[in-house]
N, C-alpha and C. Protein backbone atom coordinates (compact mmCIF):
# COMPACT_ATOMS: atom_id res chain seq x y z
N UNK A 1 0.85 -1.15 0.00
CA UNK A 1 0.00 0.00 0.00
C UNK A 1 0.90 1.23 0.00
N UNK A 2 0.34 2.13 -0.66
CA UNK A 2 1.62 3.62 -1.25
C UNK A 2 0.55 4.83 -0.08
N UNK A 3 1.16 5.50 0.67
CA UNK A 3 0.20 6.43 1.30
C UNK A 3 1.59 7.70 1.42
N UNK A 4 0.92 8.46 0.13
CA UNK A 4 1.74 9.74 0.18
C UNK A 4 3.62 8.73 -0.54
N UNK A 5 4.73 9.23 0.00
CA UNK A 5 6.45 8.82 0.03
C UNK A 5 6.26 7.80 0.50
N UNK A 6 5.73 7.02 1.79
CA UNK A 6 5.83 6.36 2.30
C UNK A 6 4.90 4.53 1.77
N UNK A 7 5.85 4.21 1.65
CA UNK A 7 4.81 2.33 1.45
C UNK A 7 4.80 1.59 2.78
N UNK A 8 3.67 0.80 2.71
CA UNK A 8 4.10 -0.04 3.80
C UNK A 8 3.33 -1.20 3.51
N UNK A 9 3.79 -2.39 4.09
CA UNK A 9 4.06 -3.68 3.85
C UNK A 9 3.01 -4.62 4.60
N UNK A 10 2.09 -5.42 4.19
CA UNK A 10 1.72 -6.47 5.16
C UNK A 10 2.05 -7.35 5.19
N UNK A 11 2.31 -8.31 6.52
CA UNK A 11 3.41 -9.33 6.68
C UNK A 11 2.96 -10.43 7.79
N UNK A 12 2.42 -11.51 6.89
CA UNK A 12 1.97 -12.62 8.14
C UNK A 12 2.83 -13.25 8.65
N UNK A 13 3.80 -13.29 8.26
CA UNK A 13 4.76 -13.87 9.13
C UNK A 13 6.27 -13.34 8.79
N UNK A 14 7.61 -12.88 9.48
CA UNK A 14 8.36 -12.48 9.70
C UNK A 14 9.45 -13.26 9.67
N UNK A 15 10.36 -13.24 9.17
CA UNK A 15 11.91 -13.84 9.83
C UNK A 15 13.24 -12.75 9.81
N UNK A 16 13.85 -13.38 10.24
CA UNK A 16 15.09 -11.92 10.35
C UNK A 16 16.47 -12.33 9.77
N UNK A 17 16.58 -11.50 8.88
CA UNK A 17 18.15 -11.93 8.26
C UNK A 17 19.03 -10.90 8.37
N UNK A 18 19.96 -11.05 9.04
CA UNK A 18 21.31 -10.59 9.69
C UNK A 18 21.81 -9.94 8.73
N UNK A 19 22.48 -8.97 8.53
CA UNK A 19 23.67 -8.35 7.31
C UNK A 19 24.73 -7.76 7.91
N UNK A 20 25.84 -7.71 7.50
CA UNK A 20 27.41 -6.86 7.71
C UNK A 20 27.60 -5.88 6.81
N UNK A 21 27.57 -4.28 7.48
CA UNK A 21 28.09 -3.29 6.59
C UNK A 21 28.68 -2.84 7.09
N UNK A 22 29.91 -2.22 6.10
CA UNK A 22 30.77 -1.30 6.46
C UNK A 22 30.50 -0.42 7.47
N UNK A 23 31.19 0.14 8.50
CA UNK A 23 30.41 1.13 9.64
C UNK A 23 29.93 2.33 8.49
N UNK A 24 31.12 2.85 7.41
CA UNK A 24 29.74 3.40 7.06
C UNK A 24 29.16 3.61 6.16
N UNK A 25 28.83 2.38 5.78
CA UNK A 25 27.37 2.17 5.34
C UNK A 25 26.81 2.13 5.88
N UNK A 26 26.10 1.30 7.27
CA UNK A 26 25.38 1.42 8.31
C UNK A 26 25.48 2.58 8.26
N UNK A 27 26.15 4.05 8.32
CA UNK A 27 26.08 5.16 9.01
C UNK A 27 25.22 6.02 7.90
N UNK A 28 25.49 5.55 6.44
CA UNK A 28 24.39 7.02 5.62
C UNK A 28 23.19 6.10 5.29
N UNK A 29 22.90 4.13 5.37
CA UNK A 29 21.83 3.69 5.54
C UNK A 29 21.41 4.75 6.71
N UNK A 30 21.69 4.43 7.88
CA UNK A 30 20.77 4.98 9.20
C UNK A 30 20.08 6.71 8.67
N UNK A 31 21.39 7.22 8.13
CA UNK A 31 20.76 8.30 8.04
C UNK A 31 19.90 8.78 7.14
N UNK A 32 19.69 7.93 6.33
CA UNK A 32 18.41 8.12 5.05
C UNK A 32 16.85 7.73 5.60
N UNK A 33 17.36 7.00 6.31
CA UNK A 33 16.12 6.04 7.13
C UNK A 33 15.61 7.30 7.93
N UNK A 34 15.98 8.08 8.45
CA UNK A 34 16.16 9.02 9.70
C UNK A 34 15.49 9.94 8.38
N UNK A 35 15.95 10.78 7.88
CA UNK A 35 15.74 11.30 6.76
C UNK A 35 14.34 11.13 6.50
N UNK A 36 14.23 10.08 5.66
CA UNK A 36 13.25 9.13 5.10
C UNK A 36 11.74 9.54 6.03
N UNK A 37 12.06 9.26 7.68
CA UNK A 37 11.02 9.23 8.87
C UNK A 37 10.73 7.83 9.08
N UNK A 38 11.57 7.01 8.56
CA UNK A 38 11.46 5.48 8.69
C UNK A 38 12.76 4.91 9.71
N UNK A 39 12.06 3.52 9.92
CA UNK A 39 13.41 2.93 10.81
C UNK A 39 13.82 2.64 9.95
N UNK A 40 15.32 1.99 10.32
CA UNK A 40 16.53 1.22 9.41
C UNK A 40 15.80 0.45 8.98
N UNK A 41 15.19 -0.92 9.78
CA UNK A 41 14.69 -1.82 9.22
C UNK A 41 13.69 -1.96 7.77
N UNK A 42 12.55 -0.94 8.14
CA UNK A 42 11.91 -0.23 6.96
C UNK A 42 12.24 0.20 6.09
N UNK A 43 13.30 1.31 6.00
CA UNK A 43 14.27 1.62 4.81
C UNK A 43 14.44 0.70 3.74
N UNK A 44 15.22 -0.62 4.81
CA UNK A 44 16.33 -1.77 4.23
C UNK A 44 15.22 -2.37 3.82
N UNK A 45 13.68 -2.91 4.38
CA UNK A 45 12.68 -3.70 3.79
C UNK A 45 12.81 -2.96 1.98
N UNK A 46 12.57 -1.77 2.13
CA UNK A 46 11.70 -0.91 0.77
C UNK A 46 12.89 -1.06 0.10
N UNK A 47 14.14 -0.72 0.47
CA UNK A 47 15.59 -0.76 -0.56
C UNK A 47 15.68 -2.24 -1.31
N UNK A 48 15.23 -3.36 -0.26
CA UNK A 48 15.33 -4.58 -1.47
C UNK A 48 14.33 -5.04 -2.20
N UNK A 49 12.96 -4.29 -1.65
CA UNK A 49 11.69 -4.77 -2.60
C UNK A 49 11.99 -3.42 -3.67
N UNK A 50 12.33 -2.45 -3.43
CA UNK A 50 12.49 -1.70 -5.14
C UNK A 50 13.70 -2.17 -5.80
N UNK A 51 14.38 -3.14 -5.23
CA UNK A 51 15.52 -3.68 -6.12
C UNK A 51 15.08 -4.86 -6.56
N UNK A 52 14.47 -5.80 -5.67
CA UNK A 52 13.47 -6.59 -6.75
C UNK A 52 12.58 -6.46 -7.67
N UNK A 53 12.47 -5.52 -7.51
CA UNK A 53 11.68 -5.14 -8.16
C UNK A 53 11.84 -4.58 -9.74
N UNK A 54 13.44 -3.47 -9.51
CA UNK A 54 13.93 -3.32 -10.93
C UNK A 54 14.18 -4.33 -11.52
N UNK A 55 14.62 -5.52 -10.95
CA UNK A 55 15.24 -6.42 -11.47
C UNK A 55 13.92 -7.67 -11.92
N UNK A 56 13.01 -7.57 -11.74
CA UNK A 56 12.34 -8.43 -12.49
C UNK A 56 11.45 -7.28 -13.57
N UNK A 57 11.48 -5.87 -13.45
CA UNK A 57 11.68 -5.46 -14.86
C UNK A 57 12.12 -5.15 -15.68
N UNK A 58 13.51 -5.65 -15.04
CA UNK A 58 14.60 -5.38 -16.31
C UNK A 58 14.46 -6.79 -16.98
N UNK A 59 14.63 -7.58 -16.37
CA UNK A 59 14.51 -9.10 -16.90
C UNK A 59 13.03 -9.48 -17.89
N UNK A 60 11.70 -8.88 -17.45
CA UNK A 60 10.67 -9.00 -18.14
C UNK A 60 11.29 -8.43 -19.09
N UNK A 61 11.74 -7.14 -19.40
CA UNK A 61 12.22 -6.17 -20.77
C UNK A 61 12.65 -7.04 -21.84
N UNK A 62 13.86 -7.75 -20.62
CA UNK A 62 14.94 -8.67 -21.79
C UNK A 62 14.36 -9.69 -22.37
N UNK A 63 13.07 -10.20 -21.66
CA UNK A 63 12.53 -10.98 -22.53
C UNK A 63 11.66 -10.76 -23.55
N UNK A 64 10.87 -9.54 -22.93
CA UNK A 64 9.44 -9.44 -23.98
C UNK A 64 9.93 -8.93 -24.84
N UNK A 65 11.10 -7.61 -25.10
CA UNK A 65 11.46 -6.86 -26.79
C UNK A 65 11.63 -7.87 -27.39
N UNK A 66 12.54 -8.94 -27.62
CA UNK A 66 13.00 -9.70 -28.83
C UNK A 66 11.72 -10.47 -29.06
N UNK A 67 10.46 -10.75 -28.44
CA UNK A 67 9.73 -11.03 -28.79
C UNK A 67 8.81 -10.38 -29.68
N UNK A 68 8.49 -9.19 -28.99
CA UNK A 68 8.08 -7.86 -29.62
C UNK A 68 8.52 -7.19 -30.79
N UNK A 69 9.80 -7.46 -30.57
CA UNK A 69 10.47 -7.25 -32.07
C UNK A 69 10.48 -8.21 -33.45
N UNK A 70 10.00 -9.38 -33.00
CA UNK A 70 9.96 -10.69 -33.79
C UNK A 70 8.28 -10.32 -34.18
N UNK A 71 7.84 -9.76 -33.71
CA UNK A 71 6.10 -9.12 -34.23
C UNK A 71 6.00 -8.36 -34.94
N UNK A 72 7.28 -7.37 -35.51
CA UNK A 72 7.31 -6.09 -35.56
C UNK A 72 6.81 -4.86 -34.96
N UNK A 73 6.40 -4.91 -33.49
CA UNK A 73 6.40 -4.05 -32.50
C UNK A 73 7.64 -3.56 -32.14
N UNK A 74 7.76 -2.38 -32.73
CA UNK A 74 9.14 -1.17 -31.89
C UNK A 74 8.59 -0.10 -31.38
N UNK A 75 7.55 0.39 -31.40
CA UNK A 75 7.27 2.05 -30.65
C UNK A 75 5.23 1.87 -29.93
N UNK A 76 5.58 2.72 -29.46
CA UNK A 76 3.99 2.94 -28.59
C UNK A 76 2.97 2.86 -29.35
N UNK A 77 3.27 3.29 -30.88
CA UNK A 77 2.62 3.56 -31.55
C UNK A 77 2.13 2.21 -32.41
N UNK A 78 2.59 1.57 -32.48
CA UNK A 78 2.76 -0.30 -33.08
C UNK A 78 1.69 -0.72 -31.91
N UNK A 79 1.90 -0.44 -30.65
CA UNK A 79 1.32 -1.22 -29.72
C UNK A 79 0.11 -0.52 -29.85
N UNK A 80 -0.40 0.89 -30.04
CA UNK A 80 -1.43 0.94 -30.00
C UNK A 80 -2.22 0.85 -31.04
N UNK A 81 -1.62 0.21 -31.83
CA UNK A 81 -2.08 0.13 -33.02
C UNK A 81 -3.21 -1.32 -33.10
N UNK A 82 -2.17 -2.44 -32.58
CA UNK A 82 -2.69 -3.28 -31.97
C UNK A 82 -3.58 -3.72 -30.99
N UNK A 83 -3.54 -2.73 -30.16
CA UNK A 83 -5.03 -2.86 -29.23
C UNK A 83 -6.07 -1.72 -29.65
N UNK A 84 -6.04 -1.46 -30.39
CA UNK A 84 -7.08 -0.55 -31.07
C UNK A 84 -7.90 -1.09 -32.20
């Protein structure tokens, strides 16, 4: 759920995984978090779900163009051509 900058997460069940950073990294993590109005933990939740996040749309990308391109779909305009 997106409310305003801030997301937040529902979570039926929890586990906790440990990490090692540089002191400082820990030190401008903490302070973004602080920044942010979030805890560390929160921060670090949202920092790896928007990195999962690029990363399974960079990977969808890499798959769907060469497909898209094998259609002759290259521009917005191809695509809307097609659902129109």
């Amino acid at each position: 759920m997106i409310a305003g900058n801030c997301m937040t997460y529902s979570y039926t069940m929890r586990e906790t995984l440990t990490i090692s950073l540089p002191g400082k990294t820990k030190r401008l993590v903490e302070r973004a978090a602080r920044e942010s109005g979030l805890t560390t933990s929160e921060y670090v939740r949202q920092a790896i779900f928007h990195e999962i996040w690029k990363d399974a749309t960079v990977d969808s990308r890499r798959r769907a163009v060469p497909a898209a391109r094998a259609r002759g779909i290259f521009t917005d305009e191809d695509v809307f051509r097609l659902i129109s």
